[in-house]
N, C-alpha and C. Protein backbone atom coordinates (compact mmCIF):
# COMPACT_ATOMS: atom_id res chain seq x y z
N UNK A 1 19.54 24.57 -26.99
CA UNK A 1 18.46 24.35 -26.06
C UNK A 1 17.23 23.91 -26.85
N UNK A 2 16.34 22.73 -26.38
CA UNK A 2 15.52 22.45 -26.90
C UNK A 2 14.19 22.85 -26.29
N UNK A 3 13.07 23.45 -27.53
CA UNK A 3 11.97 24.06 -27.43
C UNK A 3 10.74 22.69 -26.64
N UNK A 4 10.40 22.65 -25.53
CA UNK A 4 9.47 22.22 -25.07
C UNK A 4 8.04 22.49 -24.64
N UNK A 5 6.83 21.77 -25.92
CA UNK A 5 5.26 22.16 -25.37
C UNK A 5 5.03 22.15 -24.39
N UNK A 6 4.18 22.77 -23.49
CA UNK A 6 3.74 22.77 -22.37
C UNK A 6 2.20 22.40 -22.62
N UNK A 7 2.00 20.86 -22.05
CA UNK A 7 0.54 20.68 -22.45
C UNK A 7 0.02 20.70 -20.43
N UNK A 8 -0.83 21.80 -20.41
CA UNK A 8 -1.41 22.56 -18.94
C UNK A 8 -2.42 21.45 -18.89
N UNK A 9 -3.57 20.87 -20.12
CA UNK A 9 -4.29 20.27 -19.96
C UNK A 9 -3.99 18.45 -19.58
N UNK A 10 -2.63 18.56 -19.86
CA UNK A 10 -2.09 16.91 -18.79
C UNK A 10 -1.56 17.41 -17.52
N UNK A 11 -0.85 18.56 -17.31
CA UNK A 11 -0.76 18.29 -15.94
C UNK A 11 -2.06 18.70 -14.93
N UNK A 12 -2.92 19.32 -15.20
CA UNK A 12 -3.94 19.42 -14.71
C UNK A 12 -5.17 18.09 -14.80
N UNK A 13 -4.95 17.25 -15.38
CA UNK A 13 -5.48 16.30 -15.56
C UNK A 13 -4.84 15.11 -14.56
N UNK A 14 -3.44 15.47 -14.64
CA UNK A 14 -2.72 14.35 -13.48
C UNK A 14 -2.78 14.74 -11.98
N UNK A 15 -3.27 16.31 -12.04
CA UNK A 15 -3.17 16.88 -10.12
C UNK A 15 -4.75 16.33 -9.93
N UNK A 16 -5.38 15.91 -10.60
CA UNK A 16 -7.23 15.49 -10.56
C UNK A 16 -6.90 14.37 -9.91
N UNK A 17 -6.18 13.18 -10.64
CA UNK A 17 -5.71 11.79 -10.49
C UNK A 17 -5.48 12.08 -9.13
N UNK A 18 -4.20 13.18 -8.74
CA UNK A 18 -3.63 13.13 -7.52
C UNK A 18 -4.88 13.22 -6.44
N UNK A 19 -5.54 14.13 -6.68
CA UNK A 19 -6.77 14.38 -5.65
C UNK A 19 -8.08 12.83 -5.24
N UNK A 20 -8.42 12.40 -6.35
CA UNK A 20 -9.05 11.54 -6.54
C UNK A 20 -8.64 9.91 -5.82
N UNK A 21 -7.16 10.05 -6.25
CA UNK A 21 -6.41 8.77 -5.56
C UNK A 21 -5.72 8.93 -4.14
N UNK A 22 -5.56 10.04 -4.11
CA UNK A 22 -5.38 10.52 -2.46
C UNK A 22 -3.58 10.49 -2.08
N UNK A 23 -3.19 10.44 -3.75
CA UNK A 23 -1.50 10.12 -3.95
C UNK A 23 -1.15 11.53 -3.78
N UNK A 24 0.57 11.32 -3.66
CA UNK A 24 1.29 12.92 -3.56
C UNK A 24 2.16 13.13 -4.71
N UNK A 25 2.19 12.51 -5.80
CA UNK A 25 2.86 12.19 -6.74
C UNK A 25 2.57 11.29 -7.80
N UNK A 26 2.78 12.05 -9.18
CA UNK A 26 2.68 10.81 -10.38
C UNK A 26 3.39 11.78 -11.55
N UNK A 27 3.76 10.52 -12.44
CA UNK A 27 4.70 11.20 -13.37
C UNK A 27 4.04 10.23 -14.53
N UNK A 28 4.16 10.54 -15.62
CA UNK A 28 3.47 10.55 -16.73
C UNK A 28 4.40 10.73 -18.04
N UNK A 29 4.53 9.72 -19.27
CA UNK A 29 5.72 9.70 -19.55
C UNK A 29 4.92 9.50 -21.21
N UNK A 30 5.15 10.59 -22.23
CA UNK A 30 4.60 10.08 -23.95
C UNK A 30 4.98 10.66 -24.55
N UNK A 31 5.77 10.03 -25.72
CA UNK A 31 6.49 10.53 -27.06
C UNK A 31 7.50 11.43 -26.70
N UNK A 32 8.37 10.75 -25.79
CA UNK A 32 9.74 10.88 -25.07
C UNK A 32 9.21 12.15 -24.25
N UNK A 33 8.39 13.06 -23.54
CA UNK A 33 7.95 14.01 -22.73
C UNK A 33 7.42 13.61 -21.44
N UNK A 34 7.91 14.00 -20.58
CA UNK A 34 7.65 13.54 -19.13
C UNK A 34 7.11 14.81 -18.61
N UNK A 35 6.23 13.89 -17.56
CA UNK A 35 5.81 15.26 -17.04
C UNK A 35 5.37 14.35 -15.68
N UNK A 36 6.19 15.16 -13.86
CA UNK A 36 6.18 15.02 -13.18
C UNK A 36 5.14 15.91 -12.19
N UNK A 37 4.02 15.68 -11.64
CA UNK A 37 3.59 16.23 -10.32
C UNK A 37 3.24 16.03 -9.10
N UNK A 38 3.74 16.69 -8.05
CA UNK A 38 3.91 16.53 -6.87
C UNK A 38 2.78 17.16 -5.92
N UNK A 39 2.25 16.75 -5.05
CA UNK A 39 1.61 17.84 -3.69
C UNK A 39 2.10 17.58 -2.58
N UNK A 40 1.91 18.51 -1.46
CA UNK A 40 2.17 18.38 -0.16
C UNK A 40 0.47 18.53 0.29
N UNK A 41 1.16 16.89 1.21
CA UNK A 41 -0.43 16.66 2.08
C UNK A 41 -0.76 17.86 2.73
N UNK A 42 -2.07 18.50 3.00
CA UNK A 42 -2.35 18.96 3.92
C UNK A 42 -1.98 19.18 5.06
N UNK A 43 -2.01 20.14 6.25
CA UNK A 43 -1.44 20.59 7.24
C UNK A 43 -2.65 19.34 7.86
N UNK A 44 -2.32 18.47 8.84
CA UNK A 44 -3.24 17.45 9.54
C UNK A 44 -3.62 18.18 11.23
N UNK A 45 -4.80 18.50 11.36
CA UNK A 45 -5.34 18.67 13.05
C UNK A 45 -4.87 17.31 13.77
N UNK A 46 -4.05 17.46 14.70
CA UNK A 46 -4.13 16.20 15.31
C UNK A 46 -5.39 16.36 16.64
N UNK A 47 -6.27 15.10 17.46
CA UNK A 47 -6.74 15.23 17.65
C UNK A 47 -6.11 14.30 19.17
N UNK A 48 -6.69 14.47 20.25
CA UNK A 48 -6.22 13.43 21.45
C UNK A 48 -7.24 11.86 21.15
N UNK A 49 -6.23 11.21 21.60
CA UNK A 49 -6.56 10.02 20.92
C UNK A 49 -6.02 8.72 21.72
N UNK A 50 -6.69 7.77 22.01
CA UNK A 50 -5.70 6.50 22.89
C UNK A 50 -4.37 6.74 21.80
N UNK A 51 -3.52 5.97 22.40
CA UNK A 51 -1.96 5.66 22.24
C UNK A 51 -1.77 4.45 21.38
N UNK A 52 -1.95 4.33 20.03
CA UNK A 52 -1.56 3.07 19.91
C UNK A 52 -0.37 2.80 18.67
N UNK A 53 0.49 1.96 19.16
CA UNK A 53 1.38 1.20 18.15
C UNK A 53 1.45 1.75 16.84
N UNK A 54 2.64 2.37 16.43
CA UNK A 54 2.48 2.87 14.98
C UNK A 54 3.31 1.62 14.04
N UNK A 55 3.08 1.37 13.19
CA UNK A 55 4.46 -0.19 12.22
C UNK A 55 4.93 1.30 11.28
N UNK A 56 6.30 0.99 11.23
CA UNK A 56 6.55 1.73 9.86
C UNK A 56 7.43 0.18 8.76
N UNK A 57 7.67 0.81 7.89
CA UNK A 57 8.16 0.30 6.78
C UNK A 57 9.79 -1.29 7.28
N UNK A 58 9.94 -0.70 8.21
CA UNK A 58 11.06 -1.28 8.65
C UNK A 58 11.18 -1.80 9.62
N UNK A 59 10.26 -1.41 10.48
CA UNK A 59 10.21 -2.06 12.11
C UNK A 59 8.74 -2.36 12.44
N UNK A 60 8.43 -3.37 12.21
CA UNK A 60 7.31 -3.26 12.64
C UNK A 60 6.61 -4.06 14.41
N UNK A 61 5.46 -3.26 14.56
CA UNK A 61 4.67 -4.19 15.71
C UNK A 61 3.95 -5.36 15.89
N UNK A 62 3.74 -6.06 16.39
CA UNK A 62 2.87 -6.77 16.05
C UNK A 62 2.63 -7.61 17.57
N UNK A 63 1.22 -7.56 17.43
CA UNK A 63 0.93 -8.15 18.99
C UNK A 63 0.69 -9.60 18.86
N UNK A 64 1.55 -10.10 20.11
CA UNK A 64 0.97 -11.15 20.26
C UNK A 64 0.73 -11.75 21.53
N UNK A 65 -0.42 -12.27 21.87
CA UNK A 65 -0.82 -12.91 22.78
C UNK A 65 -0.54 -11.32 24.58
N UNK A 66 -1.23 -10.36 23.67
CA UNK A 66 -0.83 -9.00 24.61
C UNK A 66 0.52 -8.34 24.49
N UNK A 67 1.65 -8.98 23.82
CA UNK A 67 3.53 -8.41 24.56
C UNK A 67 3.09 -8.27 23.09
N UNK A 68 3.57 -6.67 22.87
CA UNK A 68 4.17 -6.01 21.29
C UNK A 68 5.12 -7.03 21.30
N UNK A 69 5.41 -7.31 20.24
CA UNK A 69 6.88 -7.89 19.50
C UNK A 69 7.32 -7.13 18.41
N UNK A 70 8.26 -6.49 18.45
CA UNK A 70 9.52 -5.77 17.41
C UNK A 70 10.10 -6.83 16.59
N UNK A 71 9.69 -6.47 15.32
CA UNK A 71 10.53 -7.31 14.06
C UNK A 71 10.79 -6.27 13.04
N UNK A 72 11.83 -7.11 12.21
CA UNK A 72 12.05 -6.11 10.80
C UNK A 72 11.32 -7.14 10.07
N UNK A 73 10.51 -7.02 8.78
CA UNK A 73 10.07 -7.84 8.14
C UNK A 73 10.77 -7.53 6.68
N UNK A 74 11.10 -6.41 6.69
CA UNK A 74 11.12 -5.83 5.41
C UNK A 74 12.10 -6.61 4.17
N UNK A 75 13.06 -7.01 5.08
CA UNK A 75 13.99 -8.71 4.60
C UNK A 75 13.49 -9.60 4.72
N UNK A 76 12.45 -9.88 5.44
CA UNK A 76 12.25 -11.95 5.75
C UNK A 76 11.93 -12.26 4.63
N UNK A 77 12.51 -13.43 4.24
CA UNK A 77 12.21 -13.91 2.84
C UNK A 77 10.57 -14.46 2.42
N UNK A 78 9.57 -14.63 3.67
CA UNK A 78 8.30 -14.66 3.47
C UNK A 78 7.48 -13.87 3.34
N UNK A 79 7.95 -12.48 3.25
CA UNK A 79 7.16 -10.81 3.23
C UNK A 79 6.91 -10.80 1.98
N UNK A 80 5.37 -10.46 1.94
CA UNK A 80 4.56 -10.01 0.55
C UNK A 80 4.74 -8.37 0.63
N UNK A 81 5.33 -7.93 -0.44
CA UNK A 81 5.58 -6.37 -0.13
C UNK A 81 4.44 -5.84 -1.47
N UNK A 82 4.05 -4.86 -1.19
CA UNK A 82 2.82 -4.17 -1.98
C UNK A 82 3.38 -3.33 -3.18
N UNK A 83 3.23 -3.89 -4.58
CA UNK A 83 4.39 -3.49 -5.98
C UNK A 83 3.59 -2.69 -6.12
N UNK A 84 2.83 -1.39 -5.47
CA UNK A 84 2.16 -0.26 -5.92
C UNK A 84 1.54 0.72 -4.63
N UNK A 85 1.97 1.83 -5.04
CA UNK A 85 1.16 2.79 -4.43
C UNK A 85 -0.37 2.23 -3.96
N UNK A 86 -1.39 2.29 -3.15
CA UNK A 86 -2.52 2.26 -3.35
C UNK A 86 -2.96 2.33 -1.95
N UNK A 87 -3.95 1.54 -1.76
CA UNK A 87 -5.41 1.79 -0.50
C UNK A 87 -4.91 0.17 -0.78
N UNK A 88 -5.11 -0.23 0.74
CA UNK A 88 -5.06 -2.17 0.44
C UNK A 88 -6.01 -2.29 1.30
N UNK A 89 -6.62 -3.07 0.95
CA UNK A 89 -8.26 -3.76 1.26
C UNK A 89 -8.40 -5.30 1.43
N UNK A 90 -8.60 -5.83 2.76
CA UNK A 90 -7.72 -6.87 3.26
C UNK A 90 -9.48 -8.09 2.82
N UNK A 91 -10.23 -7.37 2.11
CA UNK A 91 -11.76 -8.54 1.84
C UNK A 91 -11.72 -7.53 0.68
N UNK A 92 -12.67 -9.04 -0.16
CA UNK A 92 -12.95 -8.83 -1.60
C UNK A 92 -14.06 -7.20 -1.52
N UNK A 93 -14.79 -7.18 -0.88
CA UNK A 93 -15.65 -6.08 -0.59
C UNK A 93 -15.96 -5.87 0.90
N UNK A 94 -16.87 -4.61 0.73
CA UNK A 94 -17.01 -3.85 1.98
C UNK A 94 -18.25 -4.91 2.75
N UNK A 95 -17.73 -5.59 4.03
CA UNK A 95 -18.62 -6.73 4.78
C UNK A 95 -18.39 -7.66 4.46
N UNK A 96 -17.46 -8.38 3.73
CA UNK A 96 -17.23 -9.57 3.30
C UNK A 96 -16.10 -9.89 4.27
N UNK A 97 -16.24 -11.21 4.00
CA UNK A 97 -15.09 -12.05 4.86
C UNK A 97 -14.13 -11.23 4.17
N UNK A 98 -12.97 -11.92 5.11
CA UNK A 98 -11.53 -11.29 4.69
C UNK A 98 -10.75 -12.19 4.04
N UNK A 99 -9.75 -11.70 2.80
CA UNK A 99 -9.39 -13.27 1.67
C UNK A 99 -9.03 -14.06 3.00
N UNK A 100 -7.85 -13.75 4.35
CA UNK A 100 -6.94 -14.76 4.83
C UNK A 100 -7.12 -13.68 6.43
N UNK A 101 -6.79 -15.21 7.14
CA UNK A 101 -6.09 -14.38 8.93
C UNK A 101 -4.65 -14.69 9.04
N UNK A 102 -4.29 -14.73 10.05
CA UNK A 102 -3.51 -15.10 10.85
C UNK A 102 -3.60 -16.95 11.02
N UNK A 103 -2.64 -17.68 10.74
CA UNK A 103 -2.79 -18.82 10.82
C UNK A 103 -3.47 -19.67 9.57
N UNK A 104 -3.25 -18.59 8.64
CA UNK A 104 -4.78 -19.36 7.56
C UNK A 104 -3.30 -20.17 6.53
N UNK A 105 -3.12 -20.86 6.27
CA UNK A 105 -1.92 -21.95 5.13
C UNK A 105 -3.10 -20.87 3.68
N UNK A 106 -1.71 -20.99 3.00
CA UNK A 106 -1.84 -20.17 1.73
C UNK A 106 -1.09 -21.05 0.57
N UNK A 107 -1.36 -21.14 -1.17
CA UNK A 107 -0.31 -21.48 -1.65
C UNK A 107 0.26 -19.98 -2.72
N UNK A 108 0.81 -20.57 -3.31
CA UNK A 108 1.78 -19.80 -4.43
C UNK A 108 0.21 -19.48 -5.36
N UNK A 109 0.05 -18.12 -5.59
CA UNK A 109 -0.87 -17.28 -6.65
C UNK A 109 -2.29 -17.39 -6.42
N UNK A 110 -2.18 -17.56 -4.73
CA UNK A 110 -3.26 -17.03 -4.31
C UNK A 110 -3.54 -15.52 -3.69
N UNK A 111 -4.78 -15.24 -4.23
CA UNK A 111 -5.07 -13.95 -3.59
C UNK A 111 -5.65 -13.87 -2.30
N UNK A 112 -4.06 -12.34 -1.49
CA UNK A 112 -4.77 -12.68 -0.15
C UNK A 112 -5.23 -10.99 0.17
N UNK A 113 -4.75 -9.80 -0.89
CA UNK A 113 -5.47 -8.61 -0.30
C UNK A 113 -5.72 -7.75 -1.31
N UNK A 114 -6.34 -6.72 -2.15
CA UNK A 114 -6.49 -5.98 -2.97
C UNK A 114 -5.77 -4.84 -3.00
N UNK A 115 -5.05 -3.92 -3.62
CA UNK A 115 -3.98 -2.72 -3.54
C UNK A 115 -5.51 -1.62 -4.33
N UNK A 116 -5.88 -1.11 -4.34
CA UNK A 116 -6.47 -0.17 -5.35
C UNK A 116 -5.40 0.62 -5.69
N UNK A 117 -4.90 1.49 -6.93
CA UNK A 117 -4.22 2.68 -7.57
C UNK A 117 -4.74 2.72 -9.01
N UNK A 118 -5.59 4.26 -8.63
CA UNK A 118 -6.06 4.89 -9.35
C UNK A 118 -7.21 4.20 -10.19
N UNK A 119 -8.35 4.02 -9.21
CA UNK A 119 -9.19 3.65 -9.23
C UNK A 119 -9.51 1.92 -9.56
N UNK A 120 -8.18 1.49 -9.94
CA UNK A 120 -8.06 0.16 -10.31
C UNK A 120 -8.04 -1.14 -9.40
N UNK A 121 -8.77 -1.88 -8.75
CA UNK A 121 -8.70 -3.18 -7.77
C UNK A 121 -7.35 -4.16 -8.27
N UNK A 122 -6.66 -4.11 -7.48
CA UNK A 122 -5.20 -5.09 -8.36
C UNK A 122 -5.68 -6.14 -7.18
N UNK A 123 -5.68 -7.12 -7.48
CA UNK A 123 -5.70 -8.21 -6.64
C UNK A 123 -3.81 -8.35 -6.67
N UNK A 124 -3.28 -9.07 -5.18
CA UNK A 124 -2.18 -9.04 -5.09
C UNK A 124 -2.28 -10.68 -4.03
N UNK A 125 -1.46 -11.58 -4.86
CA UNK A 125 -1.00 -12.84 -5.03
C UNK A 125 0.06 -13.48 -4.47
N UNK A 126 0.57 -14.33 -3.47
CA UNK A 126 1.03 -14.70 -2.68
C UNK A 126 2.46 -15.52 -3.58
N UNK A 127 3.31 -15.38 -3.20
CA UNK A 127 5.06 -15.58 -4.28
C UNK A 127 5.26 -17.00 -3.38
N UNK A 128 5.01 -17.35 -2.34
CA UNK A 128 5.30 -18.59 -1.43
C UNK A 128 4.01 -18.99 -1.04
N UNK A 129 4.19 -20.35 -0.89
CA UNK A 129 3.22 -20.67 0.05
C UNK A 129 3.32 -21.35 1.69
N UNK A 130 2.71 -21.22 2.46
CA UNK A 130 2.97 -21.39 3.79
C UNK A 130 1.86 -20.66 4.77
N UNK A 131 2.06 -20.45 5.86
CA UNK A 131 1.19 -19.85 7.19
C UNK A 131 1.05 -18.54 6.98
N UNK A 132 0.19 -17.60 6.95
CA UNK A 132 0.11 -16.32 7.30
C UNK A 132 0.44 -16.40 9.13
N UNK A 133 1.37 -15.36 8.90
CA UNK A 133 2.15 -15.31 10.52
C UNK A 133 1.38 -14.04 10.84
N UNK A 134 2.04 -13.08 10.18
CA UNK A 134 1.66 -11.35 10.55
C UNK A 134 1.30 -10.75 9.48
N UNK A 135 0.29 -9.82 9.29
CA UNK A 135 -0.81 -9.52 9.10
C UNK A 135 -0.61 -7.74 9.00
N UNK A 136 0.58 -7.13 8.51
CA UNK A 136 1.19 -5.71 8.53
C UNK A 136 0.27 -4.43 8.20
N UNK A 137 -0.57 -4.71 8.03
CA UNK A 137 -1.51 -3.66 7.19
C UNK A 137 -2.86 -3.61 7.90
N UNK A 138 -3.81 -2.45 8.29
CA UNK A 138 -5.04 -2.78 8.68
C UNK A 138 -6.05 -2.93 6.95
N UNK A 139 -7.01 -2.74 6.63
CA UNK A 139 -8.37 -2.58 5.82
C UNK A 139 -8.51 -1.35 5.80
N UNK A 140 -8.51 -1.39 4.32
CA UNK A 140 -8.79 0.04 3.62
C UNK A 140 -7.72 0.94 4.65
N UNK A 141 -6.24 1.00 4.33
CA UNK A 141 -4.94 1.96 4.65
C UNK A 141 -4.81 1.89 3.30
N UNK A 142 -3.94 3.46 3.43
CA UNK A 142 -2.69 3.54 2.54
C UNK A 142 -1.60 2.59 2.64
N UNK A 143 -1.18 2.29 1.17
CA UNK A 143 0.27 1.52 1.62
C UNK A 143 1.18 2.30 0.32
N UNK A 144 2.50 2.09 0.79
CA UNK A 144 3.73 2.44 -0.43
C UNK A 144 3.60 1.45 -1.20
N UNK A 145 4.49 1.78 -1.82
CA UNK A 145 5.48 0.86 -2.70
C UNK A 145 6.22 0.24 -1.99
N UNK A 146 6.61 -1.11 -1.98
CA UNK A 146 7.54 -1.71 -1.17
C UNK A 146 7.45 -1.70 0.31
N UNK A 147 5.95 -1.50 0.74
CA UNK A 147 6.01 -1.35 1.98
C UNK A 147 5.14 -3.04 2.56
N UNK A 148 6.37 -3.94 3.36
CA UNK A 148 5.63 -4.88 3.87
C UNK A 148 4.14 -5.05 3.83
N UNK A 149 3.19 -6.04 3.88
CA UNK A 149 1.95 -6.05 3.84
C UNK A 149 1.24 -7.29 4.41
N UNK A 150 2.09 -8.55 4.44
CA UNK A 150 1.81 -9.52 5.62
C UNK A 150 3.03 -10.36 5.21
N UNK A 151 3.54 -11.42 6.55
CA UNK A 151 4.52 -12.32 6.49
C UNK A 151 3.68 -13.91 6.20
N UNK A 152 4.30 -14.78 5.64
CA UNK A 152 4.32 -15.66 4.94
C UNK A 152 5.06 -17.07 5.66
N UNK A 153 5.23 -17.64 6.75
CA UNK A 153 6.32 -18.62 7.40
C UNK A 153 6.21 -20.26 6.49
């Protein structure tokens, strides 16, 4: 059996990260020693509230012209999917135009929304170019990893 340090002052340094970035998880990896931590969100008050449309990862909503429309995007070969945990922020800053709409023509390695993780602005860059169709994400949400973020036609 091998003897393993316990350094308290990294994992307490990574549950800060967790708090700060608003993540439930990060793992942390030096001089072959890993070190994994986890939280459980808070118990949430729900509050009464209009009814509206939830998208998850796989099915999403999307209105048009009033009639929800049901799609999977999570395959279409024009889906920009979000390569990081973060907050996505659909304008360069807070009151600024927004990079793109609906209908806006895009090309290849343009920027159309910002991911923040862990305090960092990642600008995130378009793999095709073509029409912004749908638009998966509101301003300033959480998004996953791999979770759709707008379609591309």
């Amino acid at each position: 059996m091998t003897q393993m340090n316990f350094n308290g002052d990294a994992v307490r340094k990574l549950a800060e990260i967790l708090v700060d970035t608003d993540l439930t998880e990060i793992e942390y990896e030096e001089n072959g020693s890993r070190i994994y931590v986890a939280r459980r969100p808070a118990a949430v008050t729900h509050v009464a509230a209009p009814i509206t449309p939830v998208a998850t990862a796989h099915a999403h909503t999307t209105i048009i012209d009033q009639k929800p429309v049901k799609a999977d995007f999570h395959n279409h070969p024009g889906t920009l999917k979000s390569p990081m945990v973060g907050t996505a922020y659909l304008a360069p800053e807070p009151g600024a135009a927004p990079f793109m709409k609906i209908g806006d023509k895009v090309t290849v390695g343009q920027t159309v929304l910002i991911v923040e993780a862990m305090k960092v602005m990642n600008p995130i860059k378009t793999t095709v170019a073509g029409t912004i169709t749908h638009i998966l994400v509101s301003d300033a949400t959480p998004v996953e990893y791999d979770q759709p973020l707008l379609v591309i036609e």
